[in-house]
PDB file of N, CA and C in Angstrom:
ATOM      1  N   UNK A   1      32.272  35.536  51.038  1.00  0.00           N
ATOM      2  CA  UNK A   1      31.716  35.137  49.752  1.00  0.00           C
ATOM      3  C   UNK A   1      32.284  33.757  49.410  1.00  0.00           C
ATOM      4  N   UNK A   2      31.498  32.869  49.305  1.00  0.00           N
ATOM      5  CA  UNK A   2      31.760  31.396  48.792  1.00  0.00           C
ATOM      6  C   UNK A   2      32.815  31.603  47.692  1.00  0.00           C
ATOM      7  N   UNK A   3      33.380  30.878  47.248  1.00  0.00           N
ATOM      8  CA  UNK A   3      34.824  30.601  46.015  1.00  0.00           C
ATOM      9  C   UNK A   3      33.946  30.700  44.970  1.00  0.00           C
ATOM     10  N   UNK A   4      32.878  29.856  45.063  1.00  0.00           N
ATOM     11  CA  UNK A   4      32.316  29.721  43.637  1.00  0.00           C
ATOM     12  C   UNK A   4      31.809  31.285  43.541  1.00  0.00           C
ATOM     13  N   UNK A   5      31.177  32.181  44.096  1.00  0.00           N
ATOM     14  CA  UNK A   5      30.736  33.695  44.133  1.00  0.00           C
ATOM     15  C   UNK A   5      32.148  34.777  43.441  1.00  0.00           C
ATOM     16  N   UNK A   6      33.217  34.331  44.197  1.00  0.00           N
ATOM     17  CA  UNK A   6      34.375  34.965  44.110  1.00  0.00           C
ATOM     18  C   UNK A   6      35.062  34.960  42.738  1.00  0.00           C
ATOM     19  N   UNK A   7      35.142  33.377  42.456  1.00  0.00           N
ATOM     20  CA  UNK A   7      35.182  32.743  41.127  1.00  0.00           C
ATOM     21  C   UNK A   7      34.799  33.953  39.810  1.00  0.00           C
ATOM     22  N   UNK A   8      33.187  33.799  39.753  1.00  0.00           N
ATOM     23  CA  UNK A   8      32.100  34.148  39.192  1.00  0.00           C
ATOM     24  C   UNK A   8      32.640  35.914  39.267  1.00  0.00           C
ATOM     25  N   UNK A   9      33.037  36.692  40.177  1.00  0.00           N
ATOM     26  CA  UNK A   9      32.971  38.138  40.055  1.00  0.00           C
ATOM     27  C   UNK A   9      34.078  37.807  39.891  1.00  0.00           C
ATOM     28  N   UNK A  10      35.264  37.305  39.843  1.00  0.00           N
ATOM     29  CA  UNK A  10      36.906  37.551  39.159  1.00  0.00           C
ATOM     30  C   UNK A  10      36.342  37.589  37.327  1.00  0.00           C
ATOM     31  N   UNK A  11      35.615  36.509  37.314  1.00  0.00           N
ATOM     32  CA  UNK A  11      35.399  35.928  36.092  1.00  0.00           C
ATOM     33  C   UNK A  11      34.446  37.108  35.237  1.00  0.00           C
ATOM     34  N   UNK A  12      33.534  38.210  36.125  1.00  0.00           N
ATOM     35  CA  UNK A  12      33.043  38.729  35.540  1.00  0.00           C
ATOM     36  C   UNK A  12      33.765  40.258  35.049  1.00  0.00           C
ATOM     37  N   UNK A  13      34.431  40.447  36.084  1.00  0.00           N
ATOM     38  CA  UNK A  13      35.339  41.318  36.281  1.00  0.00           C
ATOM     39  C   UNK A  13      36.045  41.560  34.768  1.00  0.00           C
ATOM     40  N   UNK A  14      36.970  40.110  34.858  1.00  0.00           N
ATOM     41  CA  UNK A  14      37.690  39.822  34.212  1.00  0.00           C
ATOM     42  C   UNK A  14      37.037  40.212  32.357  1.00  0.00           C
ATOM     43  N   UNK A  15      36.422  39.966  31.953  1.00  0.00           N
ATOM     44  CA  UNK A  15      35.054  39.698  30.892  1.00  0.00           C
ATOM     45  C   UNK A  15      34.684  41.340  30.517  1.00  0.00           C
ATOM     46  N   UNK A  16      34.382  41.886  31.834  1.00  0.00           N
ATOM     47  CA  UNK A  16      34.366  43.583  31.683  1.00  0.00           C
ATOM     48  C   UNK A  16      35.733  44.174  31.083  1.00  0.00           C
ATOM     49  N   UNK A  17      36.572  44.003  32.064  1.00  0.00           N
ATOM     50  CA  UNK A  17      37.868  44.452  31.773  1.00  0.00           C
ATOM     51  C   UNK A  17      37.995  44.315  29.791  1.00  0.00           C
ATOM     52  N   UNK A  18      38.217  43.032  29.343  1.00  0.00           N
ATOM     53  CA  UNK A  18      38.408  43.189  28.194  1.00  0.00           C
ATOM     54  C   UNK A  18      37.043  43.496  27.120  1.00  0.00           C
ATOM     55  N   UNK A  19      36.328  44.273  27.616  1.00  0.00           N
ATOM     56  CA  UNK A  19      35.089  44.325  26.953  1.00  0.00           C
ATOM     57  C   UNK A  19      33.955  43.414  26.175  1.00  0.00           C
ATOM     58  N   UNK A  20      34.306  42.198  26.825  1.00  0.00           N
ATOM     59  CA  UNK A  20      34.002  41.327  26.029  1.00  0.00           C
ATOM     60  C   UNK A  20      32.379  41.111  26.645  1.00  0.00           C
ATOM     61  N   UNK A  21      32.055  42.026  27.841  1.00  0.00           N
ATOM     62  CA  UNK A  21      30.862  41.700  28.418  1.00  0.00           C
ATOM     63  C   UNK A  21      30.654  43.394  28.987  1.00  0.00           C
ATOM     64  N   UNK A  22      29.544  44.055  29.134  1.00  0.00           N
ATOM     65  CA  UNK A  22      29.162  45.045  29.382  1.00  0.00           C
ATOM     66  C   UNK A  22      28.364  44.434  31.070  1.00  0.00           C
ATOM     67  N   UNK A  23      28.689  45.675  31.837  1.00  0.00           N
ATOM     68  CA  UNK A  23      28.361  45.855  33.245  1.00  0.00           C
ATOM     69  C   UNK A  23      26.815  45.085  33.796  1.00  0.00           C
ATOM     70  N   UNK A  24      26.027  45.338  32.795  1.00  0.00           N
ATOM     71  CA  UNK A  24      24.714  44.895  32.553  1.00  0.00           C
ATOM     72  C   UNK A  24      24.613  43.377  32.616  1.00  0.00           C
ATOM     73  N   UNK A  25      25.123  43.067  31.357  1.00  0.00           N
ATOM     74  CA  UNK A  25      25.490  41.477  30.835  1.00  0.00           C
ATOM     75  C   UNK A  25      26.549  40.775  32.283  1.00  0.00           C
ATOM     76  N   UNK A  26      26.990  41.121  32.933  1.00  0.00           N
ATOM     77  CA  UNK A  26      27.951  40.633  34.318  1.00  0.00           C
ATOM     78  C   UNK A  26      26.669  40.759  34.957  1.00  0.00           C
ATOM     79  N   UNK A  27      25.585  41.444  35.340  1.00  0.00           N
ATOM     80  CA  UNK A  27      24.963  41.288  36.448  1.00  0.00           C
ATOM     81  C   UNK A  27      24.015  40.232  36.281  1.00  0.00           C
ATOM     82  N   UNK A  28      23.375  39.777  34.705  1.00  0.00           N
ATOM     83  CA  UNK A  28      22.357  38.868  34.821  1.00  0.00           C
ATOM     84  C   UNK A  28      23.347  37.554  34.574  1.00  0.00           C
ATOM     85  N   UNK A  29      24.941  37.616  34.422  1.00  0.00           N
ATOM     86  CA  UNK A  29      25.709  36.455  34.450  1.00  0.00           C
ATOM     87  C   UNK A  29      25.448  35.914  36.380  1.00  0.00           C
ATOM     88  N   UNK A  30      25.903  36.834  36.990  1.00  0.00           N
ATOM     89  CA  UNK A  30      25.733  36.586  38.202  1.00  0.00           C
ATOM     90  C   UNK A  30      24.512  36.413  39.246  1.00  0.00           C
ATOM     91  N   UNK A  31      23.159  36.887  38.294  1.00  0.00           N
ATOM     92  CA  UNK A  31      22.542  36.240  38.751  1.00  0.00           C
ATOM     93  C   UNK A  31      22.215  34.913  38.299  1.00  0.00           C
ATOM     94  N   UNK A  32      22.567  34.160  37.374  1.00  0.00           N
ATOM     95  CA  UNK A  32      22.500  33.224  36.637  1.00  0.00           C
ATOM     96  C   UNK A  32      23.705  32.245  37.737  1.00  0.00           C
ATOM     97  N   UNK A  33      24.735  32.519  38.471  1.00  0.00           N
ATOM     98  CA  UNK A  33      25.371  32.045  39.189  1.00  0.00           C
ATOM     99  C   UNK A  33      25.317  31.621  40.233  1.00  0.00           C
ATOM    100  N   UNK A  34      24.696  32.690  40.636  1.00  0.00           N
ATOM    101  CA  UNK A  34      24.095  32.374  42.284  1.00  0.00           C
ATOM    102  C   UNK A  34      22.640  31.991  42.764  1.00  0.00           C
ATOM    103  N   UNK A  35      22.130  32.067  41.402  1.00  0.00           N
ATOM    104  CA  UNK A  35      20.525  31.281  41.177  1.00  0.00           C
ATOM    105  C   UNK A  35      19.585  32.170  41.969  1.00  0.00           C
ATOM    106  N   UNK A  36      19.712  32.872  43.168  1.00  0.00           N
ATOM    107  CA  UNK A  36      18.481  33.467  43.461  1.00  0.00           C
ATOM    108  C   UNK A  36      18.956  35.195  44.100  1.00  0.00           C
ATOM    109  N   UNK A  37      18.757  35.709  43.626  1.00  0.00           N
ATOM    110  CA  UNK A  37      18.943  37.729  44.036  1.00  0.00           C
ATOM    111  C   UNK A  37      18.139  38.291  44.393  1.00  0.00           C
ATOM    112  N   UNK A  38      18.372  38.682  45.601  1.00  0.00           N
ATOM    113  CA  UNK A  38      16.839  39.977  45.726  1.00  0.00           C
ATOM    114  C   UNK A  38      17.694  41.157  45.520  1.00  0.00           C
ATOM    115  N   UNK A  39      16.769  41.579  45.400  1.00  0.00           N
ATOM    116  CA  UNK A  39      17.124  43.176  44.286  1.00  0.00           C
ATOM    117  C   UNK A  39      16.387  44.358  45.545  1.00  0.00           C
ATOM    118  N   UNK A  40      16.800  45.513  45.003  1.00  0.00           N
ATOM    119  CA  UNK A  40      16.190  47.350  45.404  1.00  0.00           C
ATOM    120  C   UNK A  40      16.002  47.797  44.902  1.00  0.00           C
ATOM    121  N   UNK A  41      16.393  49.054  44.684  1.00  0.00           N
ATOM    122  CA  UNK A  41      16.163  49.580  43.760  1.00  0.00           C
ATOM    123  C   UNK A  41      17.977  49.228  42.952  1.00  0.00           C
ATOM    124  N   UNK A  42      17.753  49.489  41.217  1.00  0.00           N
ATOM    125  CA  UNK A  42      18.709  48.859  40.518  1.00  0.00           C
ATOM    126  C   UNK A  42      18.523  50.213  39.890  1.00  0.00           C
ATOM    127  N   UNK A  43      19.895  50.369  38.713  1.00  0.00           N
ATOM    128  CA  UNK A  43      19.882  51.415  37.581  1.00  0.00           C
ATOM    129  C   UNK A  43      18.762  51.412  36.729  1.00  0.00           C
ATOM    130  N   UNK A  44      18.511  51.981  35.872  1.00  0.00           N
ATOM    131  CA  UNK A  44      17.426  52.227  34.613  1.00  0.00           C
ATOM    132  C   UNK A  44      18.259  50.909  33.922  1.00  0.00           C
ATOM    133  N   UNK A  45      19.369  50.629  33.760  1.00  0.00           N
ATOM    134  CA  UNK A  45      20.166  49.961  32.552  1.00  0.00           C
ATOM    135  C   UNK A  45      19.991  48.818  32.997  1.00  0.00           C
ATOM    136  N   UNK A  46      20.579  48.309  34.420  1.00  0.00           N
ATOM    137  CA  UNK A  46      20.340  46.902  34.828  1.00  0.00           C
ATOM    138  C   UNK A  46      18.970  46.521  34.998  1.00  0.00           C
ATOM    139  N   UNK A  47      18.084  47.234  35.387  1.00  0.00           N
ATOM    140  CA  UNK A  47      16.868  46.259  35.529  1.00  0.00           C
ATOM    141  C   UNK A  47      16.205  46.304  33.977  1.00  0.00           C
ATOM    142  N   UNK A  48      16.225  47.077  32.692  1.00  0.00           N
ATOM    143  CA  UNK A  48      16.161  46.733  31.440  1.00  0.00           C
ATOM    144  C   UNK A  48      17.044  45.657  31.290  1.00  0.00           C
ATOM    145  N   UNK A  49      18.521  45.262  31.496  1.00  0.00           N
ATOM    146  CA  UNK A  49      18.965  44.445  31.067  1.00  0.00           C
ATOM    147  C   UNK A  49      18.545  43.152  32.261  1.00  0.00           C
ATOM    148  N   UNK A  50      18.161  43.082  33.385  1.00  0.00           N
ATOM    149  CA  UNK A  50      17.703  41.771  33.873  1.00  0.00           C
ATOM    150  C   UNK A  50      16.183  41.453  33.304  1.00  0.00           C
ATOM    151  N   UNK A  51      15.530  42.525  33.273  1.00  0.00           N
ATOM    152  CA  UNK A  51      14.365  42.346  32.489  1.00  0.00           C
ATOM    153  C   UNK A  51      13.943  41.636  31.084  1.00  0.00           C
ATOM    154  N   UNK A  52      15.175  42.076  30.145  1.00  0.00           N
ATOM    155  CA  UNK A  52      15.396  41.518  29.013  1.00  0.00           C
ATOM    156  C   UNK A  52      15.532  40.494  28.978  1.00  0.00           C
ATOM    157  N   UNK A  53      16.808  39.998  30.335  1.00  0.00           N
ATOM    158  CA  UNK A  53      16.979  38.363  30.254  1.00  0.00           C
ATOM    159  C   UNK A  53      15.781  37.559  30.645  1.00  0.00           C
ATOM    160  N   UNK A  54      14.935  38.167  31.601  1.00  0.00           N
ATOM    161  CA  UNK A  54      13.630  37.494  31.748  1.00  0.00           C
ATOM    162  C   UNK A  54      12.751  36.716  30.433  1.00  0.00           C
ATOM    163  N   UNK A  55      12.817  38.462  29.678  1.00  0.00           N
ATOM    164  CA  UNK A  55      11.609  37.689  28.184  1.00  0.00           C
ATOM    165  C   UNK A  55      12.641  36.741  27.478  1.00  0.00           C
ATOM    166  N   UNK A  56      14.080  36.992  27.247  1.00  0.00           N
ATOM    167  CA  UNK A  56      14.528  35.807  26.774  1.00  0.00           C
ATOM    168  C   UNK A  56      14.815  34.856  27.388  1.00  0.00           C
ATOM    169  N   UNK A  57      14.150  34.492  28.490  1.00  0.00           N
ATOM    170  CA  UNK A  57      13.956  32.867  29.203  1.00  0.00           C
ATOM    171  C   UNK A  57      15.670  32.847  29.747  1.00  0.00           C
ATOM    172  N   UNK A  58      16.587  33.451  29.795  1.00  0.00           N
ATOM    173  CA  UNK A  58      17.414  33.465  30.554  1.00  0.00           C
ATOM    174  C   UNK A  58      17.174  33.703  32.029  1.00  0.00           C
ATOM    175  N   UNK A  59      16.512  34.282  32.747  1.00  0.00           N
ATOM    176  CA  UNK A  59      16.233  34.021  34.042  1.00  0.00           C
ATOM    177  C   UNK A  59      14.546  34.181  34.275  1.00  0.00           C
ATOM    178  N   UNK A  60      14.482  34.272  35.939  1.00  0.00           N
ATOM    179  CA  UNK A  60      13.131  34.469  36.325  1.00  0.00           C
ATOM    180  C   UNK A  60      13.086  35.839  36.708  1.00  0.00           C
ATOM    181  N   UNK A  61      11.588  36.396  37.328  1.00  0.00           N
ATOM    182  CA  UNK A  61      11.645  37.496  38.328  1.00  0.00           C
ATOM    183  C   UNK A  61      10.419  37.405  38.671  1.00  0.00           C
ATOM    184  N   UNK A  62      10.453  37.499  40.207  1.00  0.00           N
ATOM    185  CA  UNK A  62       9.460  37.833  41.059  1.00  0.00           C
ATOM    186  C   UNK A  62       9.550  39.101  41.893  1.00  0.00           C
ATOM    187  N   UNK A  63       8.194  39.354  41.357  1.00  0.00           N
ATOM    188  CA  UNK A  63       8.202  41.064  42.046  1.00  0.00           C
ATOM    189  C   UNK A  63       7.536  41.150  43.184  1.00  0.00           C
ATOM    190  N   UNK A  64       8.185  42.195  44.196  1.00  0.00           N
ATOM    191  CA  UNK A  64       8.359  42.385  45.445  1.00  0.00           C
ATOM    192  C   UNK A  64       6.512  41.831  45.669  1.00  0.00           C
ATOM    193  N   UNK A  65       5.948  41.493  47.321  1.00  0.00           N
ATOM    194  CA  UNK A  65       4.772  41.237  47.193  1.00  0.00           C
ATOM    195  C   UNK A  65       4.716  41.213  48.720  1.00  0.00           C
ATOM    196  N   UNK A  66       3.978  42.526  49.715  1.00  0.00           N
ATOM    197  CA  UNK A  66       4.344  42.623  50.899  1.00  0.00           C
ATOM    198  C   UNK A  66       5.390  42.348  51.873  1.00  0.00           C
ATOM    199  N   UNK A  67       5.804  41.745  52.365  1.00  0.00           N
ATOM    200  CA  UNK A  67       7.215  41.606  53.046  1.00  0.00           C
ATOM    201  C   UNK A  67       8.040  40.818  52.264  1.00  0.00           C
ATOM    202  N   UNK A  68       7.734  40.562  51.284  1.00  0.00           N
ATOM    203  CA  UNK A  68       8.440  39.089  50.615  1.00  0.00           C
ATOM    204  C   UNK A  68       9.159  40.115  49.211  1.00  0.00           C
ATOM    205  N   UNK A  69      10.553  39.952  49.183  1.00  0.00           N
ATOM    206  CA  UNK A  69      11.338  41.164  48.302  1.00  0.00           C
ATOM    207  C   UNK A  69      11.188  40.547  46.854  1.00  0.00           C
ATOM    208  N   UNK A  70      11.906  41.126  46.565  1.00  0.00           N
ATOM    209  CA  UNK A  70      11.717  41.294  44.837  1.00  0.00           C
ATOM    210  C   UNK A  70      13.432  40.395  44.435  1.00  0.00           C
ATOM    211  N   UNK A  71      12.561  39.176  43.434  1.00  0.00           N
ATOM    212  CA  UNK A  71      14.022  38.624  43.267  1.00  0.00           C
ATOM    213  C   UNK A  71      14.199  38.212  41.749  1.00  0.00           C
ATOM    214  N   UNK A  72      14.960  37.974  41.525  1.00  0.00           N
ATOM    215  CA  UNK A  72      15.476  37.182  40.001  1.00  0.00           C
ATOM    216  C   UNK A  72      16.356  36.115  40.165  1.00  0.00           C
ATOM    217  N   UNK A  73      16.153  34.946  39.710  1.00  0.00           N
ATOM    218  CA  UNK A  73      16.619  33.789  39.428  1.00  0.00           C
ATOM    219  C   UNK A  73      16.831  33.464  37.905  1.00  0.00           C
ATOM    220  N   UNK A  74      17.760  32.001  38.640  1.00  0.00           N
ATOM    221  CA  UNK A  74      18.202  31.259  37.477  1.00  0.00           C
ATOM    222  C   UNK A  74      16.626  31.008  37.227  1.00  0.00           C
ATOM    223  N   UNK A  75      16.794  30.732  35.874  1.00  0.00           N
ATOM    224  CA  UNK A  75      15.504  30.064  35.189  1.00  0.00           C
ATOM    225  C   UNK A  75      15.063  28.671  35.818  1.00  0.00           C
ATOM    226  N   UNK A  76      16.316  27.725  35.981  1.00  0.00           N
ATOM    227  CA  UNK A  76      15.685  26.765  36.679  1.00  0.00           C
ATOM    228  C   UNK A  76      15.897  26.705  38.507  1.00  0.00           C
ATOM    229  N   UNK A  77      15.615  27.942  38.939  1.00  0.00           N
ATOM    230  CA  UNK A  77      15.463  28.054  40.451  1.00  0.00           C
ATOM    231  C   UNK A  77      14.582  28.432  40.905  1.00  0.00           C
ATOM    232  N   UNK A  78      13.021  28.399  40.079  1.00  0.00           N
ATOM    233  CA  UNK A  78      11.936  29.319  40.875  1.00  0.00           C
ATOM    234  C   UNK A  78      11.768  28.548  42.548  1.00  0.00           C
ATOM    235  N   UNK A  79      11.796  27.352  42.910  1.00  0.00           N
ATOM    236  CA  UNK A  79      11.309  27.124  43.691  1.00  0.00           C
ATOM    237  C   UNK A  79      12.030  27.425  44.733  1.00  0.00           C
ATOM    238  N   UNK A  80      13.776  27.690  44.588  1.00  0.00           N
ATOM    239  CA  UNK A  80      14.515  28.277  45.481  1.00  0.00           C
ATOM    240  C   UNK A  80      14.210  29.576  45.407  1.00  0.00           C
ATOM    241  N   UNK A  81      13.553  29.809  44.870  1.00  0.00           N
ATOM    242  CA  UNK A  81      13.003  31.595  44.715  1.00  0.00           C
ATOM    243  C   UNK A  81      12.201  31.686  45.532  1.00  0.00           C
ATOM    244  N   UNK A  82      10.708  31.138  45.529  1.00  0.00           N
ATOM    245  CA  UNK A  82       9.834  31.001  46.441  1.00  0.00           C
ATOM    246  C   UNK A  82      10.512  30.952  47.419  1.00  0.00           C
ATOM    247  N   UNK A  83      11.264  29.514  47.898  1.00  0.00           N
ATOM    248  CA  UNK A  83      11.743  29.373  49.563  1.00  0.00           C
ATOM    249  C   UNK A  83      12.655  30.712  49.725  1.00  0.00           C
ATOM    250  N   UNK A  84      13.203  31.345  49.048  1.00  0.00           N
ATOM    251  CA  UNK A  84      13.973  32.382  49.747  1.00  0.00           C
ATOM    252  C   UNK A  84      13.247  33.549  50.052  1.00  0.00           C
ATOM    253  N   UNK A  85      12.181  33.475  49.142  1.00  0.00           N
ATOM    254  CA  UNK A  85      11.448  34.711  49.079  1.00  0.00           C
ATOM    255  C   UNK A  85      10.326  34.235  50.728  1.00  0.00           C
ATOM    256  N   UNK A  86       9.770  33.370  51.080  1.00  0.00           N
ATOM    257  CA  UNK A  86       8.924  32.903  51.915  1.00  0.00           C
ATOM    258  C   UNK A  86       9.740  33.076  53.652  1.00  0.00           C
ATOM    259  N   UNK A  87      11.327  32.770  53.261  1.00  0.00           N
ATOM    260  CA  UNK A  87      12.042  32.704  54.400  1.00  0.00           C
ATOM    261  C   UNK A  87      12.491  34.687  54.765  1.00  0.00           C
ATOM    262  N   UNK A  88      12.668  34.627  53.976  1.00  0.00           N
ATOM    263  CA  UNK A  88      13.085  36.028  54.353  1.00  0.00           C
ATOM    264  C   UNK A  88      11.356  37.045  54.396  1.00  0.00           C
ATOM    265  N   UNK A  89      10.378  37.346  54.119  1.00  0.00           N
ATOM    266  CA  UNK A  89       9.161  36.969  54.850  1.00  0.00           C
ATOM    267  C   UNK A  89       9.280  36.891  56.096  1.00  0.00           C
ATOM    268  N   UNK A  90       9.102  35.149  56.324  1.00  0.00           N
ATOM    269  CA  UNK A  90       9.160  35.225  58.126  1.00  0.00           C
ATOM    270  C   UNK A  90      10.406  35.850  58.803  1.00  0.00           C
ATOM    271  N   UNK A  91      11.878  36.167  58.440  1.00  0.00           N
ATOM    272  CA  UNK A  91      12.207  36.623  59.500  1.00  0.00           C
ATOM    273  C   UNK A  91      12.079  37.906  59.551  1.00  0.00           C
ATOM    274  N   UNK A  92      11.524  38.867  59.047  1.00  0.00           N
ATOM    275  CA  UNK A  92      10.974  39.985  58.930  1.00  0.00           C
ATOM    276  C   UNK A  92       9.627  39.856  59.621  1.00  0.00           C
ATOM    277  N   UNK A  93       9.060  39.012  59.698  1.00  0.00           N
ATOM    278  CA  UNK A  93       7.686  39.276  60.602  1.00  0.00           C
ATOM    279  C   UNK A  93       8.630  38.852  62.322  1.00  0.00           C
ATOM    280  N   UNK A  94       9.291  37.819  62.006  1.00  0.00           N
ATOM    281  CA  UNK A  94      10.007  37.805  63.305  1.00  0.00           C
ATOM    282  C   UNK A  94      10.608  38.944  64.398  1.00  0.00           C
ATOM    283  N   UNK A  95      11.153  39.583  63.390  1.00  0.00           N
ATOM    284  CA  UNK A  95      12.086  41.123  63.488  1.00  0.00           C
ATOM    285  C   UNK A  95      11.023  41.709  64.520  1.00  0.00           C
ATOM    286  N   UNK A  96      10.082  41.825  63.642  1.00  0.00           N
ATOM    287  CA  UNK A  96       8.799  42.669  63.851  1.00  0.00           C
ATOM    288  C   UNK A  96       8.279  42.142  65.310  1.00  0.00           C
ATOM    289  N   UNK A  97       7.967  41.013  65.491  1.00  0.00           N
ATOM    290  CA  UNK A  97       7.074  40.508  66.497  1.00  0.00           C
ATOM    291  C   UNK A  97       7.895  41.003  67.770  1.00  0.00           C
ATOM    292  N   UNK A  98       9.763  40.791  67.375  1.00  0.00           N
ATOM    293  CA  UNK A  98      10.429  41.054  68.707  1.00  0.00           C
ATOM    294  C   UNK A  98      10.606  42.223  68.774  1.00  0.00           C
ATOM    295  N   UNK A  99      11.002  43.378  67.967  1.00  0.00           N
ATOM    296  CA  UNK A  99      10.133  44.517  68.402  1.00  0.00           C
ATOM    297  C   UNK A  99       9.224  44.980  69.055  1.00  0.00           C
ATOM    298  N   UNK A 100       7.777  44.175  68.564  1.00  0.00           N
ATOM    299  CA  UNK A 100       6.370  44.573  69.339  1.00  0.00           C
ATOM    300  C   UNK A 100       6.819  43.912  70.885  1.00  0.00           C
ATOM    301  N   UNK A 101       7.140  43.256  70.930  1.00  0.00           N
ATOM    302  CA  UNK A 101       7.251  42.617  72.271  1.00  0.00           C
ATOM    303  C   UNK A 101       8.559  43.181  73.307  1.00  0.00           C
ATOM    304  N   UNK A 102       9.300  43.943  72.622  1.00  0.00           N
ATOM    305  CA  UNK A 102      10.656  44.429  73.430  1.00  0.00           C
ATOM    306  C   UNK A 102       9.943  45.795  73.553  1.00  0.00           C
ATOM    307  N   UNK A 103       8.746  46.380  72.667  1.00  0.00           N
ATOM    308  CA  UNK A 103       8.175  47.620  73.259  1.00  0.00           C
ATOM    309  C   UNK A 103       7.094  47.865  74.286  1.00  0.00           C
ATOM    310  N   UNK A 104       6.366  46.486  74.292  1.00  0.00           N
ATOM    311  CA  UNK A 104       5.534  46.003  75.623  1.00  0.00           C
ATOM    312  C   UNK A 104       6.726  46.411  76.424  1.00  0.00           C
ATOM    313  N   UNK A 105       7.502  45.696  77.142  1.00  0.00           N
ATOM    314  CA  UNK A 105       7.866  45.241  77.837  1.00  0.00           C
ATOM    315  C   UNK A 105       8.613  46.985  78.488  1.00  0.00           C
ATOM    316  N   UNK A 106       8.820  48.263  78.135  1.00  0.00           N
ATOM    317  CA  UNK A 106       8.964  49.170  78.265  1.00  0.00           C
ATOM    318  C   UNK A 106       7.914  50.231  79.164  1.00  0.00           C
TER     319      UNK A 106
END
């Protein structure tokens, strides 16, 4: 994990610990940190609370859309959203292709 990542979860940690931030409020801090998240499935609580930050223009979200996952960004990272969302895409069709081709070859 990069310093600045490490930083950011001491810092959120830290914030929980004295209650000054709820578990929820640390996760859309950190996505706000690391500018682009793909997500899974999440709690009932966190994806209301990343959701929330969405309508209040605190971040983005793009929802999952065939191979391409489901992410939330900083507000000003959609376009690193797209490229992450587009890259991870192809190497999943990649995955795939060398599969089909390591099962030919059987």
């Amino acid at each position: 994990m990069p310093a600045t990542q490490k930083q950011a979860l001491e810092y959120v940690s830290d914030q929980i610990d004295q209650g000054k931030m709820t578990v929820a409020e640390g996760n859309v801090y950190m996505v706000q940190m690391r500018g682009v998240v793909e997500v899974g499935k999440l709690t009932k609580e966190v994806r209301q609370t990343l959701n929330a930050a969405v309508k209040n223009g605190e971040l983005g979200h793009i929802k999952k859309e065939g191979l391409k996952p489901e992410v939330y960004y900083h507000k000003n990272s959609r376009a690193a959203a797209l490229d992450y969302r587009n890259k991870a895409e192809r190497e999943k069709i990649e995955a795939i292709r060398r599969v089909s081709l390591h099962h030919k070859d059987i």
